[in-house]
Protein backbone atom coordinates (compact mmCIF):
# COMPACT_ATOMS: atom_id res chain seq x y z
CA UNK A 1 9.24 -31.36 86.00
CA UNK A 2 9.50 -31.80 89.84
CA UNK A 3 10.13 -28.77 91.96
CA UNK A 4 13.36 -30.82 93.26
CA UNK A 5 14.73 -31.68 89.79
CA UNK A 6 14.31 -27.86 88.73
CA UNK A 7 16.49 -27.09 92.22
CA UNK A 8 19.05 -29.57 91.61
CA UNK A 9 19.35 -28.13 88.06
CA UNK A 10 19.24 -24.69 89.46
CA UNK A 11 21.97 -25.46 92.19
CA UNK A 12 24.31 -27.31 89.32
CA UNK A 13 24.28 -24.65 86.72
CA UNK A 14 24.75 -21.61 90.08
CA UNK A 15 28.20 -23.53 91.65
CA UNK A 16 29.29 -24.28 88.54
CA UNK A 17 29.29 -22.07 86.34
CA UNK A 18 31.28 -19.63 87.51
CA UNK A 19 33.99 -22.32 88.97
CA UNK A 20 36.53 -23.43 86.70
CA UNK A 21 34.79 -26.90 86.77
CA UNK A 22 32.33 -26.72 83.74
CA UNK A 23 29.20 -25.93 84.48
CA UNK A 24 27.89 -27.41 81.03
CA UNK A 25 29.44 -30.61 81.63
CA UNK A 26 27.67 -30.96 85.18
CA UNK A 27 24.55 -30.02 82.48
CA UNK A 28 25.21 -32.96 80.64
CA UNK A 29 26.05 -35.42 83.44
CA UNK A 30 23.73 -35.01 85.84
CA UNK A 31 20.94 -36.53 83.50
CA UNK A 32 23.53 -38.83 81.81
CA UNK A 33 24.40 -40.32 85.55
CA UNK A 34 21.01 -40.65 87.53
CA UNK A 35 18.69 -41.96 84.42
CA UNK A 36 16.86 -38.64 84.40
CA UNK A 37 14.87 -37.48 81.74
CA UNK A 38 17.30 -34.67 80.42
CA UNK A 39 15.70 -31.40 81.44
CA UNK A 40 15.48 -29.66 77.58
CA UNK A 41 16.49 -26.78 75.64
CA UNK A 42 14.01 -24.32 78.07
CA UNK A 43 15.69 -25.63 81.25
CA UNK A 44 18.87 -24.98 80.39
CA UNK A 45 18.17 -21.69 78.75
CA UNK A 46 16.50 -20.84 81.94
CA UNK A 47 19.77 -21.38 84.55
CA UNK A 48 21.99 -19.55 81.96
CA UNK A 49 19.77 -16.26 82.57
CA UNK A 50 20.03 -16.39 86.19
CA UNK A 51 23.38 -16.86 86.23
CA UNK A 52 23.69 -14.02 83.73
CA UNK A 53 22.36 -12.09 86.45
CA UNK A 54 24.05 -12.70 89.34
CA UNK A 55 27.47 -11.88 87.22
CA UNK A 56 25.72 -8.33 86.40
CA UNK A 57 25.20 -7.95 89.57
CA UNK A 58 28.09 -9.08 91.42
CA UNK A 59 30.32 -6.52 88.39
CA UNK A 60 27.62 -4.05 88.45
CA UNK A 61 29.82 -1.21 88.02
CA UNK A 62 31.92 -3.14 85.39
CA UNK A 63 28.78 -3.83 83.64
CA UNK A 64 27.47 -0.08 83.73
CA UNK A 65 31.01 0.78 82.43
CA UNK A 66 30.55 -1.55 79.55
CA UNK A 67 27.53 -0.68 78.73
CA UNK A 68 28.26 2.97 78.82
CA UNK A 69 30.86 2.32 76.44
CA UNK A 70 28.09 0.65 74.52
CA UNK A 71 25.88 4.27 74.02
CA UNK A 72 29.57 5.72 73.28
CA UNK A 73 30.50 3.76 70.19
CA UNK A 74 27.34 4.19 68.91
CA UNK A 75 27.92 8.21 69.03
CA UNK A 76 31.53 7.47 67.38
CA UNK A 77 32.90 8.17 70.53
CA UNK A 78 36.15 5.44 70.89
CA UNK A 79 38.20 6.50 73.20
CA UNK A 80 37.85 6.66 76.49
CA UNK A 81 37.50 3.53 79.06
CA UNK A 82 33.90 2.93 78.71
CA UNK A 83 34.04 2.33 75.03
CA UNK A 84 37.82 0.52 75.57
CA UNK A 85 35.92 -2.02 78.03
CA UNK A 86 33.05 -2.54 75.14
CA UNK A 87 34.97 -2.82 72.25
CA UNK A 88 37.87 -5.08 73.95
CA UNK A 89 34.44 -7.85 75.13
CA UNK A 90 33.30 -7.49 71.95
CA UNK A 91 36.13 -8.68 70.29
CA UNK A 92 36.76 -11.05 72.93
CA UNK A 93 33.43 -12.31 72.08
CA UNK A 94 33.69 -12.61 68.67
CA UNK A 95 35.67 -16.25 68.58
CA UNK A 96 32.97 -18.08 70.83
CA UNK A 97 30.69 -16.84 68.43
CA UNK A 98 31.52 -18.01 65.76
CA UNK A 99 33.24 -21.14 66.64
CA UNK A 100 29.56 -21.99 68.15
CA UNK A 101 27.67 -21.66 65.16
CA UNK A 102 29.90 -23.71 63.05
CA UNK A 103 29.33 -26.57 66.16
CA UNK A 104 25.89 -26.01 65.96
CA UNK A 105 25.42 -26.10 61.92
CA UNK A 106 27.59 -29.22 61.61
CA UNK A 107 26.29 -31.72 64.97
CA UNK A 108 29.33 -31.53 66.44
CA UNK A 109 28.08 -29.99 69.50
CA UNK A 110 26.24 -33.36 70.25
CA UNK A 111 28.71 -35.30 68.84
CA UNK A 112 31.32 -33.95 71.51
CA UNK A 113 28.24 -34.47 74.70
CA UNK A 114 29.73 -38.05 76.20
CA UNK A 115 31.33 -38.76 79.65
CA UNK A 116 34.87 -39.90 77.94
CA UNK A 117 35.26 -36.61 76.31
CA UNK A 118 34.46 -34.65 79.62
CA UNK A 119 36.50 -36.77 81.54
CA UNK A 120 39.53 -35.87 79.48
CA UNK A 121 38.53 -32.38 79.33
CA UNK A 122 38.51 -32.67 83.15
CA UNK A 123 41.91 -33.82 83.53
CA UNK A 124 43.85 -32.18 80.90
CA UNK A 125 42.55 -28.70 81.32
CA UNK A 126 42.60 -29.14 85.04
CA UNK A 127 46.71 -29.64 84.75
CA UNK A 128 47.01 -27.04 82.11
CA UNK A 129 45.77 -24.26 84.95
CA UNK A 130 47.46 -26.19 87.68
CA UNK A 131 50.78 -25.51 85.39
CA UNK A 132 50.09 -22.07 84.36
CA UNK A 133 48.85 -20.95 87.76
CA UNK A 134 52.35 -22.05 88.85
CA UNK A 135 54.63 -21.20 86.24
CA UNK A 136 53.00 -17.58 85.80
CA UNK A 137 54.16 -14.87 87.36
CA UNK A 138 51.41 -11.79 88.43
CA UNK A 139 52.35 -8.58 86.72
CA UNK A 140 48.75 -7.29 85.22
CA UNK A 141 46.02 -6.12 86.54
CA UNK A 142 42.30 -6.26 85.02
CA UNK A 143 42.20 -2.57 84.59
CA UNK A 144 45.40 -2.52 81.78
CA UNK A 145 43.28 -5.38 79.51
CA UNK A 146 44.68 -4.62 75.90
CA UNK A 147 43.38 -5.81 72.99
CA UNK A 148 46.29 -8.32 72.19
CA UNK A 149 44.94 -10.03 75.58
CA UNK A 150 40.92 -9.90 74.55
CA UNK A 151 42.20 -11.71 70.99
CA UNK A 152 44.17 -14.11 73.18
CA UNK A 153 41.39 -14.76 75.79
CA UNK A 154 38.53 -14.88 72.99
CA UNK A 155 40.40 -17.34 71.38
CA UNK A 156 40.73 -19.35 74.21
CA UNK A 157 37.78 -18.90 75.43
CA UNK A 158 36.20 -20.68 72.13
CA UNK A 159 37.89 -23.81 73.58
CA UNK A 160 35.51 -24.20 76.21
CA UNK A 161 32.60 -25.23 73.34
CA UNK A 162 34.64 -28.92 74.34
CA UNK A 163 32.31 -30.01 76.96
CA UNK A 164 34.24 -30.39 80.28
CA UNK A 165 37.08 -27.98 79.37
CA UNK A 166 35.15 -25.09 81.74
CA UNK A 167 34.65 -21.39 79.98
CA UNK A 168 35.08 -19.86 83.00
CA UNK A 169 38.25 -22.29 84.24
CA UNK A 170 40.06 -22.21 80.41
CA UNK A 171 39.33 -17.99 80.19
CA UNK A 172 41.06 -17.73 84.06
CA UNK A 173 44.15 -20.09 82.27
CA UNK A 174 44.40 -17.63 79.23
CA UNK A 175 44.39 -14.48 82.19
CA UNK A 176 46.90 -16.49 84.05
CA UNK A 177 49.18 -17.60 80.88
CA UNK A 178 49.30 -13.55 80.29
CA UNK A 179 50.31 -12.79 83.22
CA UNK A 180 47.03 -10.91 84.83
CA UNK A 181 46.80 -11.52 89.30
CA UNK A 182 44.03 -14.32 90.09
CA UNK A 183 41.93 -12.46 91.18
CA UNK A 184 42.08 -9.93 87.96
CA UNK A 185 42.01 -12.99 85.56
CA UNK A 186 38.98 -14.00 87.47
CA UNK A 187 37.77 -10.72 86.84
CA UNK A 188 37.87 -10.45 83.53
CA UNK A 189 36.64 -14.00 82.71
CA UNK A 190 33.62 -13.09 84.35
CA UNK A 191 33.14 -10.13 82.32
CA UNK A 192 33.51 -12.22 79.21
CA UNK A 193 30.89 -14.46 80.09
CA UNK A 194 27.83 -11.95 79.92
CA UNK A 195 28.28 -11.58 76.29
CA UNK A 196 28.87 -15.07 75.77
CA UNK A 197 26.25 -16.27 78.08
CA UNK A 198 23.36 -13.35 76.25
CA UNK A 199 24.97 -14.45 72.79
CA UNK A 200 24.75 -18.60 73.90
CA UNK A 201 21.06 -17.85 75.36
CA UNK A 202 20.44 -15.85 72.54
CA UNK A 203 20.67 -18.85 70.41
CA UNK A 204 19.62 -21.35 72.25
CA UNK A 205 16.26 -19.34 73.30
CA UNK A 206 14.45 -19.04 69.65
CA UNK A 207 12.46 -22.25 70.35
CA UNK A 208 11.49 -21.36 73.61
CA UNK A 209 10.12 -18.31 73.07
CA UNK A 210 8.20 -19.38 70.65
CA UNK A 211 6.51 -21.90 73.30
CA UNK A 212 2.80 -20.88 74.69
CA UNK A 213 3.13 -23.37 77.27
CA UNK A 214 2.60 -21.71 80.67
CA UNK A 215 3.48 -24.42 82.72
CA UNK A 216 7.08 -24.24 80.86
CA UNK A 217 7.67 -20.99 81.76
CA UNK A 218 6.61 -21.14 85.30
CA UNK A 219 9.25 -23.76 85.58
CA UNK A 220 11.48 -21.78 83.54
CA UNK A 221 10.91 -18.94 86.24
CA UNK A 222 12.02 -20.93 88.72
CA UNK A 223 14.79 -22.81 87.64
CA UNK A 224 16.76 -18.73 86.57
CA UNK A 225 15.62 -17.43 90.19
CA UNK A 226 17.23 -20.38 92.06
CA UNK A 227 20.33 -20.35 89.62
CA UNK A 228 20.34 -16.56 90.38
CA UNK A 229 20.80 -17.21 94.01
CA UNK A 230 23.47 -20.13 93.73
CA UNK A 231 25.64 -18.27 91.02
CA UNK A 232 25.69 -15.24 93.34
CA UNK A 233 27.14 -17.34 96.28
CA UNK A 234 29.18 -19.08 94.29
CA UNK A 235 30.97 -16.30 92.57
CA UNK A 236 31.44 -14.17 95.62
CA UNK A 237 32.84 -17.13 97.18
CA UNK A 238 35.29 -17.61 94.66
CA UNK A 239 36.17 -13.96 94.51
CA UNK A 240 36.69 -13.88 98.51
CA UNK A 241 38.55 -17.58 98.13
CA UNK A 242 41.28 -16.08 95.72
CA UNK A 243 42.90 -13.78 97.21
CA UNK A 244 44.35 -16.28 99.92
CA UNK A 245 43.93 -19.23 98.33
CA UNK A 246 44.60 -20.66 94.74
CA UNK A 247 43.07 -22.86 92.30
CA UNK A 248 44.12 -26.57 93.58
CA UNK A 249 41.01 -27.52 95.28
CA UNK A 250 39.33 -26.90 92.10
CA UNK A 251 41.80 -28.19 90.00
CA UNK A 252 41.64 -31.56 92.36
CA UNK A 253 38.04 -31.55 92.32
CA UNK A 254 38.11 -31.47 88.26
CA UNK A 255 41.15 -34.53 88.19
CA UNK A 256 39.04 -36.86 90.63
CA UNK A 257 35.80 -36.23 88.40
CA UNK A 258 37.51 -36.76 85.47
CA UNK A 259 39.19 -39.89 86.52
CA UNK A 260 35.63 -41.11 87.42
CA UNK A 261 34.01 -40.58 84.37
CA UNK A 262 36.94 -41.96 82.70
CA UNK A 263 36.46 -45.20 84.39
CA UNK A 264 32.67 -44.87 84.07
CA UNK A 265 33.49 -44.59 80.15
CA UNK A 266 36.26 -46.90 79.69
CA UNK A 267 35.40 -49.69 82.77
């Protein structure tokens, strides 16, 4: 694959997949759109990891909280914020999960991968935050996350196996909906994706590890370190970006994309 296609990849999977704009459905599209070959399992596999890292990263000291907790529960040790922040992403985790499988073991995961289902995912999820964002007031804050709200968020969060519906944009709704600040829905939607993401690469990754190919994984390589790099920027942007501003350039962004593909589908 061409150094450029692996940085266009790279670049689509970093800005997007923190934004509440769908970073799978850019996946999808960008192949779809230009008459690409679609860049494969390994590929896509590959951008999920470097994202996964700039997220650790960027919540470094959430993560080491987390995975404190992690060493905690396995001494029986429950209480305690450490082990609360585990348990409550574990259980937060648990719907995606799940939910994926069942799309995986029954095709519709592929069945759902076509530009007039992401252009309706586009438009209706990009009112539904629009709506909640307004209607919502802020009276939460990341650090009181209870375990009613991890159910409710992991539930929601399952929604965004719909291509176009945006884990990251439909997990910020739920935080919204329940009445957490921006910035601390943000937060905590970010902190559901590493489980998600390791579960979701998880998965995906059997078939490419069992690949000998060494020109695969060189491109692999590359395509996680530029990812790394664009989902850093991205997310600190976003971070920075919400605590003066709100979600309606996003929210435009996803109703003008969706109206495209729409037409694109339907013209």
């Amino acid at each position: 694959m061409p150094l450029y296609h692996l940085l266009i990849l790279a670049l689509i999977q970093g800005l997007t997949e923190f934004l509440p704009v769908s970073s799978s459905a850019h996946l999808i599209l960008f192949p779809a759109l230009t008459g690409t070959a679609d860049q494969g399992l390994a590929v896509d596999v590959a951008v999920h990891v470097g994202t996964l890292g700039a997220v650790i990263l960027y919540f470094f000291r959430d993560v080491a909280s987390a995975f404190r907790g992690f060493f905690a529960v396995i001494r029986g040790r429950f209480r305690g914020d450490d082990s609360r922040l585990f348990l409550l992403l574990v259980v937060a985790t648990v719907p995606v999960v799940v939910l994926g499988l069942v799309f995986k073991l029954t095709g519709l995961e592929e069945m759902l991968r076509s530009v007039a289902v992401i252009g309706w995912a586009m438009i209706v999820f990009g009112i539904f935050l629009w709506w909640v964002d307004r209607r919502c007031p802020e009276r939460h804050r990341a650090e009181g996350w209870r375990l009613r709200d991890a159910v409710v968020m992991g539930l929601w969060q399952a929604v965004a196996l719909i291509p176009g519906t945006s884990r990251s944009g439909i997990t910020i709704t739920a935080g919204r909906m329940l009445g957490y600040a921006r910035e601390d829905a943000a937060r905590l939607a970010m902190l559901m994706s590493i489980p998600t993401i390791l579960a979701s690469g998880t998965l995906l990754g059997l078939d490419v590890i069992r690949s000998d190919d060494p020109l695969l994984w060189r491109e692999t390589a590359i395509a996680a370190a530029l990812a790394f790099v664009a989902g850093f920027l991205a997310l600190s942007l976003m971070m920075r970006l919400l605590r003066t501003v709100s979600f309606t350039p996003y929210i435009l962004y996803r109703l003008a994309l969706g109206a495209a593909l729409l037409w694109i589908a339907y013209g």
